[in-house]
PDB file of N, CA and C in Angstrom:
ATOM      1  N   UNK A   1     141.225 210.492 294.693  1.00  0.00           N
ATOM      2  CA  UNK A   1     140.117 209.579 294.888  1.00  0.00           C
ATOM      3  C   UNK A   1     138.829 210.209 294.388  1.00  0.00           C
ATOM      4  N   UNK A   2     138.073 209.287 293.915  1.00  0.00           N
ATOM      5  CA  UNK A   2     136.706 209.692 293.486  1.00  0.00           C
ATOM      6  C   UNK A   2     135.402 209.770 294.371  1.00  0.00           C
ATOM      7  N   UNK A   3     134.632 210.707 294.763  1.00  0.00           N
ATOM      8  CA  UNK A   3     133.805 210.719 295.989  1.00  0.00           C
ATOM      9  C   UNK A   3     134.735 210.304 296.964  1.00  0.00           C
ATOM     10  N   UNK A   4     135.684 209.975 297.632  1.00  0.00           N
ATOM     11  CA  UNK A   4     135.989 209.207 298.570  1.00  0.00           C
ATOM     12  C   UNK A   4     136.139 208.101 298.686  1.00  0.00           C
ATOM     13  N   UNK A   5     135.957 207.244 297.628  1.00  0.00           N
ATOM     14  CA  UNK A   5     136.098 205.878 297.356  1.00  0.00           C
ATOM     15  C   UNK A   5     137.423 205.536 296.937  1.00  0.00           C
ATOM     16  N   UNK A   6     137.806 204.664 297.641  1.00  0.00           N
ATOM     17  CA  UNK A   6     138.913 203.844 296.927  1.00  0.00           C
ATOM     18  C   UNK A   6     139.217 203.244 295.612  1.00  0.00           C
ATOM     19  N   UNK A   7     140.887 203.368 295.007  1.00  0.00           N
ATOM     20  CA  UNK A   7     140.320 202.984 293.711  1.00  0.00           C
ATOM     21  C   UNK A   7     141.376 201.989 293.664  1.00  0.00           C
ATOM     22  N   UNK A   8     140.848 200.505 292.824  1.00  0.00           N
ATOM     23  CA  UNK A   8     141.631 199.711 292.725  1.00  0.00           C
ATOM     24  C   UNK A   8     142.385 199.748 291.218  1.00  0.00           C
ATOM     25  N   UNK A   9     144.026 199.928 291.337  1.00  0.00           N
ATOM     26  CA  UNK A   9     144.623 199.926 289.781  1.00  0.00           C
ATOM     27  C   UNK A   9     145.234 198.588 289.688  1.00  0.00           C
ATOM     28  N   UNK A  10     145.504 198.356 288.490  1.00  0.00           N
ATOM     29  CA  UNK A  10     146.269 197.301 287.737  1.00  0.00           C
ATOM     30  C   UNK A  10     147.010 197.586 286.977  1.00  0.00           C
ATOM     31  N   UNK A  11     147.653 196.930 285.984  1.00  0.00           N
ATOM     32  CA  UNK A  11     148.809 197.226 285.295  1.00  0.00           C
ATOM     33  C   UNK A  11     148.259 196.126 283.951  1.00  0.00           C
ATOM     34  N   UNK A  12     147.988 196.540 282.631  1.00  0.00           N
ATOM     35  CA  UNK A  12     147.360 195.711 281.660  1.00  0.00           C
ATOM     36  C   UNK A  12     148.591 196.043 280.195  1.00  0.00           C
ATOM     37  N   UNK A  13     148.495 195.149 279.211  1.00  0.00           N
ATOM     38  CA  UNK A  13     148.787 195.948 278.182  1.00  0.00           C
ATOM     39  C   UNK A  13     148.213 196.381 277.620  1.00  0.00           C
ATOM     40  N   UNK A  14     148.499 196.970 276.411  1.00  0.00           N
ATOM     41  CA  UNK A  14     147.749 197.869 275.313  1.00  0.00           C
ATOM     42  C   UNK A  14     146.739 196.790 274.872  1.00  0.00           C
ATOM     43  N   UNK A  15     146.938 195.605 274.536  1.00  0.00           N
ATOM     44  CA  UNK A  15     146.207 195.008 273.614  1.00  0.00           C
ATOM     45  C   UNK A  15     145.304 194.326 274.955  1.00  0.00           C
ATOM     46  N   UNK A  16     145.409 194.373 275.857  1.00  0.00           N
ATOM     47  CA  UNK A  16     144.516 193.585 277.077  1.00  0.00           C
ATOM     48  C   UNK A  16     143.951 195.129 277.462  1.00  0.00           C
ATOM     49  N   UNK A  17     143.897 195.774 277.739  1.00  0.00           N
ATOM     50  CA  UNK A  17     143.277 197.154 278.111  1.00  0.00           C
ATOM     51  C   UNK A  17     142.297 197.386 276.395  1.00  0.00           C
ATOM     52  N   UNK A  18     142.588 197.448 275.503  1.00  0.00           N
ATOM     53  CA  UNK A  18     141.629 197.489 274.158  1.00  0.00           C
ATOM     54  C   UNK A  18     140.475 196.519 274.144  1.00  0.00           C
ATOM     55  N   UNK A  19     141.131 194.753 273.978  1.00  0.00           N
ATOM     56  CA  UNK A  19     140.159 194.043 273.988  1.00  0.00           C
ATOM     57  C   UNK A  19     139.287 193.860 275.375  1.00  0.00           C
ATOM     58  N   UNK A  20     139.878 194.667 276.251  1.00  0.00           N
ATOM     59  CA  UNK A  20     138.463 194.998 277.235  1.00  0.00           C
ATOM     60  C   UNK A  20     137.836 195.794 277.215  1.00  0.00           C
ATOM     61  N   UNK A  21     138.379 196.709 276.876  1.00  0.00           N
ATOM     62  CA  UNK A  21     136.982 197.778 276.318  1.00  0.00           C
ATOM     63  C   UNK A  21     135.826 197.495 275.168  1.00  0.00           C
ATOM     64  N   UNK A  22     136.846 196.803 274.076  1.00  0.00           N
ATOM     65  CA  UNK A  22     135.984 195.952 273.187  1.00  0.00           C
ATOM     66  C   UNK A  22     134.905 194.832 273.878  1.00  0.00           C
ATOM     67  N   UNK A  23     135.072 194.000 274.810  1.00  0.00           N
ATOM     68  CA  UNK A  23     134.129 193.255 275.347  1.00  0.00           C
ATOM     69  C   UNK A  23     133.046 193.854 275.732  1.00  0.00           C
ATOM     70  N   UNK A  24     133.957 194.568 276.732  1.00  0.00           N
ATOM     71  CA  UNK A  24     132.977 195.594 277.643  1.00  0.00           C
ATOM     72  C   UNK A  24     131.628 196.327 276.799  1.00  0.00           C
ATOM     73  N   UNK A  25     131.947 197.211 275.646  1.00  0.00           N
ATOM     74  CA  UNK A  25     130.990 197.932 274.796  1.00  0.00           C
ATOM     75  C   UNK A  25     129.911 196.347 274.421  1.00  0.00           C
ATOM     76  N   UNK A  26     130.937 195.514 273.764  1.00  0.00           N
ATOM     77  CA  UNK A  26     129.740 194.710 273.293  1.00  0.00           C
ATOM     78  C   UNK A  26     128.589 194.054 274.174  1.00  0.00           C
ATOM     79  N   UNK A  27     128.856 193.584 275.189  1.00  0.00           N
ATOM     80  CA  UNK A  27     128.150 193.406 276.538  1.00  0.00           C
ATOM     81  C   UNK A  27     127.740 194.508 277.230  1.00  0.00           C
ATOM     82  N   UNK A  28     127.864 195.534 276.556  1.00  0.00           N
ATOM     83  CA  UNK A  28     126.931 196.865 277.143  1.00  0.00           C
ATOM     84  C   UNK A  28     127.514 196.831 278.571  1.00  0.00           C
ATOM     85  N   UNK A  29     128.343 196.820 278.846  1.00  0.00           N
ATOM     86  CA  UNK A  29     128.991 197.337 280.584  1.00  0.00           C
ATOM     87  C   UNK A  29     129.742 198.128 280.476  1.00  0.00           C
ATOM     88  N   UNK A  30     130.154 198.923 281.881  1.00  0.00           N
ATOM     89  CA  UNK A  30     131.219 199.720 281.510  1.00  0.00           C
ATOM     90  C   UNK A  30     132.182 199.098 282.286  1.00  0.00           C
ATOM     91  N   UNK A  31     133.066 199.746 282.459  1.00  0.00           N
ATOM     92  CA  UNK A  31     134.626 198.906 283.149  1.00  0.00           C
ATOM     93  C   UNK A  31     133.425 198.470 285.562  1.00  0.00           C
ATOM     94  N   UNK A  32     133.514 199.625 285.862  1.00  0.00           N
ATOM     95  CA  UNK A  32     133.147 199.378 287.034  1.00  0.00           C
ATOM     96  C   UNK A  32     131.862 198.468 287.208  1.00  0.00           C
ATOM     97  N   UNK A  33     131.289 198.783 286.687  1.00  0.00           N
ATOM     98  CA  UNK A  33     130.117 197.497 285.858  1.00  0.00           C
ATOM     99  C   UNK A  33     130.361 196.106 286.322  1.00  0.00           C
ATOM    100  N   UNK A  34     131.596 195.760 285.962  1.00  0.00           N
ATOM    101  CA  UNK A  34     132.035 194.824 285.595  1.00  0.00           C
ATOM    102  C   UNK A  34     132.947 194.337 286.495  1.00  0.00           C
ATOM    103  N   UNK A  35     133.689 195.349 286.731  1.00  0.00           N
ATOM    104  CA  UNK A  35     134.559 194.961 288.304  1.00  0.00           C
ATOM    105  C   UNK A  35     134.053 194.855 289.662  1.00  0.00           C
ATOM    106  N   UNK A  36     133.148 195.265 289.986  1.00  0.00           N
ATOM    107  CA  UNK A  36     131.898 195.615 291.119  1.00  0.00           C
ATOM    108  C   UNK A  36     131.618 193.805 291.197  1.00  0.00           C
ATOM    109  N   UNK A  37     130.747 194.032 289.796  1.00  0.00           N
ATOM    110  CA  UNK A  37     129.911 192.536 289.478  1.00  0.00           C
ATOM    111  C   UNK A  37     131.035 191.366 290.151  1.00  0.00           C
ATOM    112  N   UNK A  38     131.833 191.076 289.631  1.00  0.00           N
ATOM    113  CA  UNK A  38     133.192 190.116 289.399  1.00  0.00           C
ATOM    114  C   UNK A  38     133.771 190.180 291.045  1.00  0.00           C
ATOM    115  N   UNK A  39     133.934 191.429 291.903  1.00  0.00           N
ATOM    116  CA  UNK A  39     134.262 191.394 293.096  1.00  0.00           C
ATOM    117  C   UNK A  39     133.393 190.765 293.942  1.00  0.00           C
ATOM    118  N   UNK A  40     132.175 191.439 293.738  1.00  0.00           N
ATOM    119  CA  UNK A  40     130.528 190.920 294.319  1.00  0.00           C
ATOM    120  C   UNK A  40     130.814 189.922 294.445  1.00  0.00           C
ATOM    121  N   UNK A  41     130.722 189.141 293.156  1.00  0.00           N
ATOM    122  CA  UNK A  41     130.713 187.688 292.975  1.00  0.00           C
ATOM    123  C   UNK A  41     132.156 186.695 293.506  1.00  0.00           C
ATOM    124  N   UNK A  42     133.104 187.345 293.589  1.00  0.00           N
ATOM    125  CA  UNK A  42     134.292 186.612 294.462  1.00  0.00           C
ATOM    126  C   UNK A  42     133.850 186.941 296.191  1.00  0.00           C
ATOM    127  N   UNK A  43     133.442 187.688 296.574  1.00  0.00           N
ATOM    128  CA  UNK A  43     133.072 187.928 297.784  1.00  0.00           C
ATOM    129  C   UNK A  43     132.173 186.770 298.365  1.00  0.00           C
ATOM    130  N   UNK A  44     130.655 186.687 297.217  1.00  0.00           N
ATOM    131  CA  UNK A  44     129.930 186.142 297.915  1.00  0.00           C
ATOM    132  C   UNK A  44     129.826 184.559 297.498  1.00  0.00           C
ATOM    133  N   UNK A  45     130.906 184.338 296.994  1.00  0.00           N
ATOM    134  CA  UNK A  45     131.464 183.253 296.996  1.00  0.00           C
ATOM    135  C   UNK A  45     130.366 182.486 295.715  1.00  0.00           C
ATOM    136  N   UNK A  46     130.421 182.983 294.576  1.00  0.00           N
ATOM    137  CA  UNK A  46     129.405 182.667 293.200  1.00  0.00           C
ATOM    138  C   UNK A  46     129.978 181.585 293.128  1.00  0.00           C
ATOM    139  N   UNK A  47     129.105 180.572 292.483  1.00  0.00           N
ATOM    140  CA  UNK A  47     129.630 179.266 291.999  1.00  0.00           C
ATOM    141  C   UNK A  47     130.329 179.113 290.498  1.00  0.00           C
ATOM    142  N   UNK A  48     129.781 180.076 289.757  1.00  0.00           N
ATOM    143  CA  UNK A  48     130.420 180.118 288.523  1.00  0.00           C
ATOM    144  C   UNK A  48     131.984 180.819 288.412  1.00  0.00           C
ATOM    145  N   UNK A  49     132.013 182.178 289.620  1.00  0.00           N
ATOM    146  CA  UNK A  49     133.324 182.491 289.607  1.00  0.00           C
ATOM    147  C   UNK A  49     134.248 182.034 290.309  1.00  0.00           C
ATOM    148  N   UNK A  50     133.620 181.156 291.579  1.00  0.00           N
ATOM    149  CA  UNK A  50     134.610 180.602 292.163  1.00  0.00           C
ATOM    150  C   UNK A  50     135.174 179.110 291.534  1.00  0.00           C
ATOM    151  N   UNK A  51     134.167 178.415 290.299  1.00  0.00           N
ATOM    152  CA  UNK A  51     135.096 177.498 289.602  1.00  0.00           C
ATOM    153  C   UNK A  51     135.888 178.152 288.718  1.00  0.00           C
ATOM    154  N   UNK A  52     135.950 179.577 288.561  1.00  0.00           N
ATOM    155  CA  UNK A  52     136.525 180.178 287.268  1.00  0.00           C
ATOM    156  C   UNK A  52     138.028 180.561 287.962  1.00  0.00           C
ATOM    157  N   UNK A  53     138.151 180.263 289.760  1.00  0.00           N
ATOM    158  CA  UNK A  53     139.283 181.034 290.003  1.00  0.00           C
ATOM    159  C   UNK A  53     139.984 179.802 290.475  1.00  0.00           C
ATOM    160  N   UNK A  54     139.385 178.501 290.323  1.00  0.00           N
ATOM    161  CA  UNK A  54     139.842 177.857 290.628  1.00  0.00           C
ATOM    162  C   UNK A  54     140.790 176.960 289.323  1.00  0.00           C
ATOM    163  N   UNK A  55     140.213 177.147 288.099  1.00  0.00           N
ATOM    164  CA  UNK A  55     140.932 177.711 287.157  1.00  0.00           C
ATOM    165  C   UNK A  55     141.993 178.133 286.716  1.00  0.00           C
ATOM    166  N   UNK A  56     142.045 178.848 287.217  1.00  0.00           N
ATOM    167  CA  UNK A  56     142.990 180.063 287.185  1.00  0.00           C
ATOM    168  C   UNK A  56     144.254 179.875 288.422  1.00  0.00           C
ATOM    169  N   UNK A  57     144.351 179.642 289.587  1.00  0.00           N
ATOM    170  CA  UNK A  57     144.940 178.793 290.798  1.00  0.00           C
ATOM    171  C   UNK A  57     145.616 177.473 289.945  1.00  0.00           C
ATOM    172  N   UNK A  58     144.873 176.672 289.295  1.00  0.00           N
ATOM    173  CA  UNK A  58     145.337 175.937 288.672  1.00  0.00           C
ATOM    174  C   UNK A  58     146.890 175.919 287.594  1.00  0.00           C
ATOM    175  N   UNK A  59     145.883 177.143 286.672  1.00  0.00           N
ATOM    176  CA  UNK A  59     146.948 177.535 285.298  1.00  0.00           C
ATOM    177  C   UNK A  59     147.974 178.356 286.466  1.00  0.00           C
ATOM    178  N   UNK A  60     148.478 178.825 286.974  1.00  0.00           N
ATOM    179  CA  UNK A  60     149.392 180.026 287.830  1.00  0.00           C
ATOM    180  C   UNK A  60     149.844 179.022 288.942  1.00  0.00           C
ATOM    181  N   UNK A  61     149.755 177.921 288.806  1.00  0.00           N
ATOM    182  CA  UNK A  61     150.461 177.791 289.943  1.00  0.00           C
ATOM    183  C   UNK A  61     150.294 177.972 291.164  1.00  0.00           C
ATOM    184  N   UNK A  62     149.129 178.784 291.362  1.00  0.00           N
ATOM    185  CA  UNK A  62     149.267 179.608 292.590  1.00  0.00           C
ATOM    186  C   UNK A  62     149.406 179.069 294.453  1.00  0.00           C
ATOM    187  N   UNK A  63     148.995 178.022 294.137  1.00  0.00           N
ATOM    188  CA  UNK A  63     148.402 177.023 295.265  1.00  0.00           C
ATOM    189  C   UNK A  63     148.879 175.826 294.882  1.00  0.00           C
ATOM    190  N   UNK A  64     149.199 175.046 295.782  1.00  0.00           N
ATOM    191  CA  UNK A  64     149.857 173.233 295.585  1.00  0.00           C
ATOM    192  C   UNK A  64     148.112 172.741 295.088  1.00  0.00           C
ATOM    193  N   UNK A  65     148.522 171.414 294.481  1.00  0.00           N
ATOM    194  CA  UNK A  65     147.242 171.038 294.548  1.00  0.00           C
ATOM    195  C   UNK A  65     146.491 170.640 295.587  1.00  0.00           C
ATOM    196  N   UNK A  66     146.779 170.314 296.603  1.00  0.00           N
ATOM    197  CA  UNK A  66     146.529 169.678 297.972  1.00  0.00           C
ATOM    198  C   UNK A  66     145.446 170.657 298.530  1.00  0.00           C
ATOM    199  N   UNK A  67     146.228 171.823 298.547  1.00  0.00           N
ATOM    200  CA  UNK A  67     145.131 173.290 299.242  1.00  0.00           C
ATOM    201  C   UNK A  67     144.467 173.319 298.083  1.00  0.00           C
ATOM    202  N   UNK A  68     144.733 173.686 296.562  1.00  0.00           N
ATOM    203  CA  UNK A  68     143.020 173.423 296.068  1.00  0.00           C
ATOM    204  C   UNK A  68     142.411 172.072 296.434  1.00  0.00           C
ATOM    205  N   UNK A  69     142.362 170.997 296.349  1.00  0.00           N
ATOM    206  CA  UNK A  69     141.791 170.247 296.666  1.00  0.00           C
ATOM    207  C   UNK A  69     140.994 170.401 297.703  1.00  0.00           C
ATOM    208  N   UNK A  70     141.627 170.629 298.829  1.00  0.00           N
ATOM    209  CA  UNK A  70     141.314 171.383 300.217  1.00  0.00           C
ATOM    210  C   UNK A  70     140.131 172.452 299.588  1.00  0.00           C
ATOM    211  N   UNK A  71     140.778 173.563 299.433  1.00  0.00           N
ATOM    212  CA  UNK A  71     139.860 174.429 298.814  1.00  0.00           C
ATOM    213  C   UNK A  71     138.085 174.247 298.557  1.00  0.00           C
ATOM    214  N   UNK A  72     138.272 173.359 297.419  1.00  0.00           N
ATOM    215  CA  UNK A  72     137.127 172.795 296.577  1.00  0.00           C
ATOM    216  C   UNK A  72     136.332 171.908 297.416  1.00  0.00           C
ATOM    217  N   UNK A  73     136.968 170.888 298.526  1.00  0.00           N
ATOM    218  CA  UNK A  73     136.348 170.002 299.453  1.00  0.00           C
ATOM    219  C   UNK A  73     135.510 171.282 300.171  1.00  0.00           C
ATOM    220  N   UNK A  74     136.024 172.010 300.901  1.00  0.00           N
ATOM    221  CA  UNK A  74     135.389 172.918 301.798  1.00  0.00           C
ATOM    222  C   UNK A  74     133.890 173.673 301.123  1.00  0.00           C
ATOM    223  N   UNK A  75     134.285 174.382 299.514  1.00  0.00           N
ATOM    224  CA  UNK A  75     133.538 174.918 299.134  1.00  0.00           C
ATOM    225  C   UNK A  75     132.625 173.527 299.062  1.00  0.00           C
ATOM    226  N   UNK A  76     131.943 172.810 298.520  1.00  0.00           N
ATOM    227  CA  UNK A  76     131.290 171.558 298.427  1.00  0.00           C
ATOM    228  C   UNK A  76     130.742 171.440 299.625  1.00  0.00           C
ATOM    229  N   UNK A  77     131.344 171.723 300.997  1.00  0.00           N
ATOM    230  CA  UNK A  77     130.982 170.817 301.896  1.00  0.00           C
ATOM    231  C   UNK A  77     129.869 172.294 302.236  1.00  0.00           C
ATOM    232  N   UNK A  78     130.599 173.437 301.987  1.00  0.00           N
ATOM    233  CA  UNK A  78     129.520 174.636 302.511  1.00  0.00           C
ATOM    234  C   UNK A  78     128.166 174.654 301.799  1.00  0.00           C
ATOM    235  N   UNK A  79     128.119 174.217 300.589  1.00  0.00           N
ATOM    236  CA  UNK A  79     127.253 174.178 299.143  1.00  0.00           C
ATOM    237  C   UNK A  79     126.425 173.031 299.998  1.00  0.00           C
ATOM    238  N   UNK A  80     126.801 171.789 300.532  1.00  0.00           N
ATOM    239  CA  UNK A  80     125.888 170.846 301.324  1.00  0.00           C
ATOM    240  C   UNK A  80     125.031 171.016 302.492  1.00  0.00           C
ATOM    241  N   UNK A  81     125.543 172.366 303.267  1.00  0.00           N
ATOM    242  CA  UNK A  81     124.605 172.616 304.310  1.00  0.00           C
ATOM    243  C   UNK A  81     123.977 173.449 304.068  1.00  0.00           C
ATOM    244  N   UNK A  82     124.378 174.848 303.077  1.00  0.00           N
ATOM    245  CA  UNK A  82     123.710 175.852 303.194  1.00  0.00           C
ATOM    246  C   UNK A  82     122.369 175.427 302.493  1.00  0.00           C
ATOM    247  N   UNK A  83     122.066 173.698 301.382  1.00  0.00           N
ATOM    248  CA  UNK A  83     121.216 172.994 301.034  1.00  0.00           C
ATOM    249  C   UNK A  83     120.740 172.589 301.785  1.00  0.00           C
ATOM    250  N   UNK A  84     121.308 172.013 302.929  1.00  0.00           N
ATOM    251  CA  UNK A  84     120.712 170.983 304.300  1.00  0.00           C
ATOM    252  C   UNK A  84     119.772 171.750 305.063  1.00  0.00           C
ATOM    253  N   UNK A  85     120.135 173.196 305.186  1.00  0.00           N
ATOM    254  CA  UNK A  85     119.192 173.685 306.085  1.00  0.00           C
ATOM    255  C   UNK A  85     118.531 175.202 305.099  1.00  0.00           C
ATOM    256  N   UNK A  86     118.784 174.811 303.845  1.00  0.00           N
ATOM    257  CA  UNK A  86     117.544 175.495 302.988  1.00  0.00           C
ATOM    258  C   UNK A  86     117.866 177.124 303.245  1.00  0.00           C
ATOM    259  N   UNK A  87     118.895 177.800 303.474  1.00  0.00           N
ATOM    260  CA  UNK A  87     119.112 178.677 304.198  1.00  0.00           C
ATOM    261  C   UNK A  87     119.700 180.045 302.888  1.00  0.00           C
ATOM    262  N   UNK A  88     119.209 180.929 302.111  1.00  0.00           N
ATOM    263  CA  UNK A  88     119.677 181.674 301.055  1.00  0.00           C
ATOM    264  C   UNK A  88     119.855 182.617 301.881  1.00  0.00           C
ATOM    265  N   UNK A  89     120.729 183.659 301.167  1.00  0.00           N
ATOM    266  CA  UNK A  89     121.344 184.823 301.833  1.00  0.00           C
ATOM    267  C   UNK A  89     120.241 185.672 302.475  1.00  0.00           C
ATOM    268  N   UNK A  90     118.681 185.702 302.157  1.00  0.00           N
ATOM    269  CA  UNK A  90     117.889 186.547 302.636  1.00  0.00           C
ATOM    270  C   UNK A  90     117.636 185.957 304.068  1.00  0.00           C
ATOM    271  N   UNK A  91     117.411 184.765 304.059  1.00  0.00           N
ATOM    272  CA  UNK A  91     116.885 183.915 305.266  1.00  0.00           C
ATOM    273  C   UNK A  91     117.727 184.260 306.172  1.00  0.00           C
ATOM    274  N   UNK A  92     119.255 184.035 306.049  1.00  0.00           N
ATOM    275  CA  UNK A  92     120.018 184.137 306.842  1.00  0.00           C
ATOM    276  C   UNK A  92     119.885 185.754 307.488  1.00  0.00           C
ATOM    277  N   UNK A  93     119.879 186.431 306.372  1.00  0.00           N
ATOM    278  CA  UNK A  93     119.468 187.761 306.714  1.00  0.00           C
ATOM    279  C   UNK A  93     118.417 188.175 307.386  1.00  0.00           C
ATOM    280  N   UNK A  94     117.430 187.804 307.319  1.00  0.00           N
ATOM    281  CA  UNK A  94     115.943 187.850 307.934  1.00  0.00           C
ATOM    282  C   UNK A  94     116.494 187.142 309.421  1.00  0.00           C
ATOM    283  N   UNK A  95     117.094 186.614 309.614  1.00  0.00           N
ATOM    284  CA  UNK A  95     116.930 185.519 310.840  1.00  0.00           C
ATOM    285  C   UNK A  95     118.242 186.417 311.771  1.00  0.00           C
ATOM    286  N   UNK A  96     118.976 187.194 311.461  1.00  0.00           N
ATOM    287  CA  UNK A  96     119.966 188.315 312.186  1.00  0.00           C
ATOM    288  C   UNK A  96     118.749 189.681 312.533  1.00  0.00           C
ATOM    289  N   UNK A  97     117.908 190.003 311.376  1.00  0.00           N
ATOM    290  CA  UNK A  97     116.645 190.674 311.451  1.00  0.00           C
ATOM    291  C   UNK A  97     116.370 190.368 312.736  1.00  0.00           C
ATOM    292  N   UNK A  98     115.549 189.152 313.205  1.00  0.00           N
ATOM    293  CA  UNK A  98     114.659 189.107 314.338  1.00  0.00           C
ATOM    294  C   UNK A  98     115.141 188.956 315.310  1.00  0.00           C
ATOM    295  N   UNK A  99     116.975 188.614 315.425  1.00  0.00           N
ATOM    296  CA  UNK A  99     117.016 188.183 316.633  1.00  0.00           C
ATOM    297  C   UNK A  99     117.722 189.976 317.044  1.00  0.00           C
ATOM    298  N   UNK A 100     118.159 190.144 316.032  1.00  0.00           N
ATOM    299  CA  UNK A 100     118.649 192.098 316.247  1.00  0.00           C
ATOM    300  C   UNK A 100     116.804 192.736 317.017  1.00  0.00           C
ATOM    301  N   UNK A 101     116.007 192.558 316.665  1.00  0.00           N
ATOM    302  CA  UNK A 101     115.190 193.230 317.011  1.00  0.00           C
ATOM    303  C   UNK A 101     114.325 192.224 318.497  1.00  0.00           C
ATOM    304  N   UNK A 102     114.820 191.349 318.636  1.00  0.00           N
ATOM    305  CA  UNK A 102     114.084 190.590 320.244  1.00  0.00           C
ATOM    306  C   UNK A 102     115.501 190.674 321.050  1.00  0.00           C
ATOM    307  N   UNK A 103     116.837 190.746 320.211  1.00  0.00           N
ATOM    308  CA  UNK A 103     118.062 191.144 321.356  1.00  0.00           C
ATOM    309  C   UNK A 103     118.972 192.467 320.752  1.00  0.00           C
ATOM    310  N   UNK A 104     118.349 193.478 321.308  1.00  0.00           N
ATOM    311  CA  UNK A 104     118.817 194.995 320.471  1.00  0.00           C
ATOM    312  C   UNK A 104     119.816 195.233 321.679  1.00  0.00           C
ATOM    313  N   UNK A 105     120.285 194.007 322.542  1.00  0.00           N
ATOM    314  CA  UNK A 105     121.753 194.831 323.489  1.00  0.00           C
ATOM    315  C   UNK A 105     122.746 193.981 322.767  1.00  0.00           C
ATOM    316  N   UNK A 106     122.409 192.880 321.971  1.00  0.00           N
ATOM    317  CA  UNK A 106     123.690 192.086 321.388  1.00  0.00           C
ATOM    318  C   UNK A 106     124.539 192.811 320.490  1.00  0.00           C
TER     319      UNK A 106
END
């Protein structure tokens, strides 16, 4: 392990391990760059990567259509409130802020 960090492997071919390095240089990233970014962004639930995996669920089979459907209803319906009550990741953050600091036994 590196520093202590965990490392995530895969299994690619020659010609999928090349033309990613080729991307990679041309977009100026390096591999962790890029995997960080791409995890980040599946984590915090990005709108561009989560239609990109839905995508992908699609082509693979991975899921009946029913649960994506499901899926996509839910994401939509979260995309409608977190609009309804105007609420971005800082706010939400700021608002755990004040109540951590008026209830510091919770």
């Amino acid at each position: 392990m590196t520093g202590g960090k965990p490392k995530i492997i895969f299994v690619a071919t020659d010609r999928q391990k090349a033309d990613f390095k080729i991307r990679l240089q041309y977009d100026s990233l390096t591999q962790s760059q890029f995997l960080r970014s791409v995890i980040d962004g599946y984590i915090s639930k990005d709108e561009d990567i989560i239609n990109f995996i839905e995508k992908i669920k699609e082509n693979l089979s991975a899921q009946n259509k029913r649960t994506i459907r499901k899926t996509k209803k839910d994401f939509e319906k979260m995309k409608k409130e977190k609009n309804r009550f105007a609420l971005g990741d800082q706010e939400v953050e700021n608002i755990f802020d004040i109540l951590e600091k008026e209830h510091p036994d919770l």
